[in-house]
N, C-alpha and C. Protein backbone atom coordinates (compact mmCIF):
# COMPACT_ATOMS: atom_id res chain seq x y z
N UNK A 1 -44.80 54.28 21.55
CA UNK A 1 -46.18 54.41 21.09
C UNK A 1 -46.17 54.88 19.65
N UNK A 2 -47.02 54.52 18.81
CA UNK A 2 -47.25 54.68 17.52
C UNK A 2 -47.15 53.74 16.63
N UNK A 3 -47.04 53.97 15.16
CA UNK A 3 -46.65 53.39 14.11
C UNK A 3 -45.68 52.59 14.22
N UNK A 4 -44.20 53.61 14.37
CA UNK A 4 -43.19 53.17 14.55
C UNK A 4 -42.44 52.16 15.08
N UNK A 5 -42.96 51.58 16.07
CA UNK A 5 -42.35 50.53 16.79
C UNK A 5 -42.87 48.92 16.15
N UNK A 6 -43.75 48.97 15.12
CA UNK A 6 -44.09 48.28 14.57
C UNK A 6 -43.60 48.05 13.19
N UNK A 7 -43.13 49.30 12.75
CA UNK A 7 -42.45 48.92 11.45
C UNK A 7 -40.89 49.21 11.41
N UNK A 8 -40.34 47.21 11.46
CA UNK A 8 -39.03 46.90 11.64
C UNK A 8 -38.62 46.76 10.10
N UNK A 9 -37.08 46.78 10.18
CA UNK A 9 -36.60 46.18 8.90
C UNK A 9 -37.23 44.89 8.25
N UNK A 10 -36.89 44.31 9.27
CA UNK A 10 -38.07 42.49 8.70
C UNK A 10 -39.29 42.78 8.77
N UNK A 11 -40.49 43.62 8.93
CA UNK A 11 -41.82 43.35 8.49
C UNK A 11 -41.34 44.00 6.88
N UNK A 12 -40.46 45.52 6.75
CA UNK A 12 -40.75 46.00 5.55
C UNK A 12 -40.40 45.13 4.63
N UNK A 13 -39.22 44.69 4.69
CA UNK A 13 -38.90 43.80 4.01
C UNK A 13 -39.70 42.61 3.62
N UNK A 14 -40.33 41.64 4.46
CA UNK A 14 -41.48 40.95 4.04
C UNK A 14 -42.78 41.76 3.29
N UNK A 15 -42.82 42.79 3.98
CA UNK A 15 -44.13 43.27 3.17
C UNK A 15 -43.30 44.15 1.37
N UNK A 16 -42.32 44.30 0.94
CA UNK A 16 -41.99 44.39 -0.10
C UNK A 16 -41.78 43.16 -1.18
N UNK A 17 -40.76 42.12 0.03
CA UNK A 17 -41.03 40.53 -1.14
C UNK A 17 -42.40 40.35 -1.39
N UNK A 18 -43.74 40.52 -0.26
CA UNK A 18 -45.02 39.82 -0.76
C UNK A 18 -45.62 40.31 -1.64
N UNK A 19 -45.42 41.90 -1.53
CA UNK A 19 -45.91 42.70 -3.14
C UNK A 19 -45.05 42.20 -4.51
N UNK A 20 -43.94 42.17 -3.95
CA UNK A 20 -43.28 42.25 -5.81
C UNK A 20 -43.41 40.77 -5.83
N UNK A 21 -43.70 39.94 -5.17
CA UNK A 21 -43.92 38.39 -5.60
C UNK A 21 -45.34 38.19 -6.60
N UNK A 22 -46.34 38.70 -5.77
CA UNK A 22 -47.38 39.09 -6.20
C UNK A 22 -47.50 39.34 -7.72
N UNK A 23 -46.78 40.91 -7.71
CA UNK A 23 -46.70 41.34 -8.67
C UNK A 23 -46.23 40.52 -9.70
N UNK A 24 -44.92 40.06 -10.15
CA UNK A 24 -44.08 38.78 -10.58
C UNK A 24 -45.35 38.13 -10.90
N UNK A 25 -46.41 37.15 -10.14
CA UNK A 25 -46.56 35.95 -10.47
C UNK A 25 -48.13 36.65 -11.06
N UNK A 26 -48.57 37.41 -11.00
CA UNK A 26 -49.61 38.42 -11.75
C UNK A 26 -49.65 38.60 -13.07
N UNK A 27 -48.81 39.32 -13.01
CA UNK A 27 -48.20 40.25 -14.46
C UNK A 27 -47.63 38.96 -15.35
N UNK A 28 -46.43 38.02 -15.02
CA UNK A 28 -46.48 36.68 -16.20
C UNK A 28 -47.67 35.86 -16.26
N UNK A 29 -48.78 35.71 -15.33
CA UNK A 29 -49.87 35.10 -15.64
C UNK A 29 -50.80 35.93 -16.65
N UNK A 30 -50.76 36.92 -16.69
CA UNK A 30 -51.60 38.01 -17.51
C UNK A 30 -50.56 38.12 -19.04
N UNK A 31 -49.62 38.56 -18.62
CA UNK A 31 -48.69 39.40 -19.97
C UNK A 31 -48.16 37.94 -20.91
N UNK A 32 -47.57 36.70 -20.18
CA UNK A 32 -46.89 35.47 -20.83
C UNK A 32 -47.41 34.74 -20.74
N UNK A 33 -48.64 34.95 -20.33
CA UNK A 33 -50.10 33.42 -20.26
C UNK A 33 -49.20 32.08 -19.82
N UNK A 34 -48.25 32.08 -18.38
CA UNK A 34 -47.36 31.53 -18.21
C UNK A 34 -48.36 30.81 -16.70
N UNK A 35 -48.26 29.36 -16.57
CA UNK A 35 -49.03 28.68 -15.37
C UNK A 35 -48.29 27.54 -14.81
N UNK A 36 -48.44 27.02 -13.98
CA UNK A 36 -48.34 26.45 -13.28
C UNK A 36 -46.98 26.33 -12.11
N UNK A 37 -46.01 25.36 -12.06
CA UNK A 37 -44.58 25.03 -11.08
C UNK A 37 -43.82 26.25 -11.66
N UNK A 38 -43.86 26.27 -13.61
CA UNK A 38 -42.65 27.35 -13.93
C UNK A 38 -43.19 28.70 -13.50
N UNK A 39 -44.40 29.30 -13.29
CA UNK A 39 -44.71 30.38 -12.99
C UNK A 39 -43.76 30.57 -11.87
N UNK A 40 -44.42 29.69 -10.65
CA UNK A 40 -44.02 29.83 -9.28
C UNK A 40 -42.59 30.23 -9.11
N UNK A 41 -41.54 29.02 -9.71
CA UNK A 41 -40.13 28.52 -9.93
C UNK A 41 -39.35 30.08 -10.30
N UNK A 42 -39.85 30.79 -11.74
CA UNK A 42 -39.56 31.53 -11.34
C UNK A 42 -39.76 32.93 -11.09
N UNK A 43 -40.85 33.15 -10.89
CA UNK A 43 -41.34 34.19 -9.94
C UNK A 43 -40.46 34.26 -8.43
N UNK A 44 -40.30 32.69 -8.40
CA UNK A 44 -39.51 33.06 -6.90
C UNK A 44 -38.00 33.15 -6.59
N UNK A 45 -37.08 32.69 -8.06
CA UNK A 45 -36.02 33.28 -8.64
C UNK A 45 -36.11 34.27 -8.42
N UNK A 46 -36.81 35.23 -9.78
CA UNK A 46 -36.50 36.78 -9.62
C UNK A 46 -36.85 36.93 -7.75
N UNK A 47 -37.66 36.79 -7.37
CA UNK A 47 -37.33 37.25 -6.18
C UNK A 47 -35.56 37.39 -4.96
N UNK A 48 -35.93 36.32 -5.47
CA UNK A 48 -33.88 35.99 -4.72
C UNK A 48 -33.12 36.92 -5.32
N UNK A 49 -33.45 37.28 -6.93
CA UNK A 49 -32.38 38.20 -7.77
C UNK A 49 -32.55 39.82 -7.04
N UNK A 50 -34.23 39.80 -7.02
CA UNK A 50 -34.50 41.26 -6.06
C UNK A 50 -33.64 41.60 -5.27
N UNK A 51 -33.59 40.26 -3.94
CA UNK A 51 -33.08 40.16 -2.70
C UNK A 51 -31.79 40.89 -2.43
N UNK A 52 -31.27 39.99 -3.91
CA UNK A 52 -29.67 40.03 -3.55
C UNK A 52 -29.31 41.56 -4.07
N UNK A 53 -30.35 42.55 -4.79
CA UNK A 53 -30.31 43.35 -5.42
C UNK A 53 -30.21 44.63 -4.29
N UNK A 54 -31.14 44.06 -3.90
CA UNK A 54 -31.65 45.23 -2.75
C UNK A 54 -30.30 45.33 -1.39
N UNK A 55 -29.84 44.06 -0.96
CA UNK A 55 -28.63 43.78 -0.52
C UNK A 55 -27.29 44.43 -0.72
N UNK A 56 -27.16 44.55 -2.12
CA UNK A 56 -25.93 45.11 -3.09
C UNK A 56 -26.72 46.95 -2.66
N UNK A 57 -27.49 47.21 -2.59
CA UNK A 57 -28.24 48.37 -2.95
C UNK A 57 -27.38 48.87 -1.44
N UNK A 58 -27.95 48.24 -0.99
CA UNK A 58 -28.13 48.87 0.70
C UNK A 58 -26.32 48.96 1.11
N UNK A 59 -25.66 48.00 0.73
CA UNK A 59 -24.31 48.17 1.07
C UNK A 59 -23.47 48.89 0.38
N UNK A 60 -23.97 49.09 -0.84
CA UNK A 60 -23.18 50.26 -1.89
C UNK A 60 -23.89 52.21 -0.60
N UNK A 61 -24.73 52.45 -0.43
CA UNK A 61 -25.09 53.29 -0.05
C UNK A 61 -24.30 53.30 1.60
N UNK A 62 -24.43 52.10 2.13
CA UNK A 62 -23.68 52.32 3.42
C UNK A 62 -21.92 52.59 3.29
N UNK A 63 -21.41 51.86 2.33
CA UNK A 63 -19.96 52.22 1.95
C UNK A 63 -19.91 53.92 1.26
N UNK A 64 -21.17 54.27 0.68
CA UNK A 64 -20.82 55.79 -0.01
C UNK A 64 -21.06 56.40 1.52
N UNK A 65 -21.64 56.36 2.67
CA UNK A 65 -21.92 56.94 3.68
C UNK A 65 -20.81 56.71 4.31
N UNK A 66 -20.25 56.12 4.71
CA UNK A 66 -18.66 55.81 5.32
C UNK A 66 -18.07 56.88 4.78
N UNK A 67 -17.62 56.35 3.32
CA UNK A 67 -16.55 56.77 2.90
C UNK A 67 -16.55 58.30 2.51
N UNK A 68 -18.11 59.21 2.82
CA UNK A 68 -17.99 60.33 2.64
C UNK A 68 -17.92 61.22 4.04
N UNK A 69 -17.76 60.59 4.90
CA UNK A 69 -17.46 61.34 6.55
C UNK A 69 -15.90 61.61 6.52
């Protein structure tokens, strides 16, 4: 019962790509007056770069947790 059982790794994770995508395709439409396929293209690059970021993130922290027991 609660919150909790509802917030899995895969919703947070979707609900973080849909903000910073957001964000991404916002902020170059506003700041680089940037439109159309290249917006999208790569707005959804950097996303993959996030991905793989957050990936590297999470396994550097699980190897410092290992390796400090």
């Amino acid at each position: 019962t609660g919150l909790g059982q509802y917030l899995n790794e895969t919703y947070l994770t979707i609900v973080f790509i849909a903000t910073n995508l957001y964000f991404l395709i916002r902020s170059s439409a506003i700041f680089y007056h940037e439109r159309g396929w290249k917006l999208i293209f790569k707005s959804l690059v950097m996303i993959l770069f996030i991905k793989l970021a957050l990936e590297i993130y999470r396994s550097i922290l699980f190897f410092i947790t290992i390796w400090s027991i």
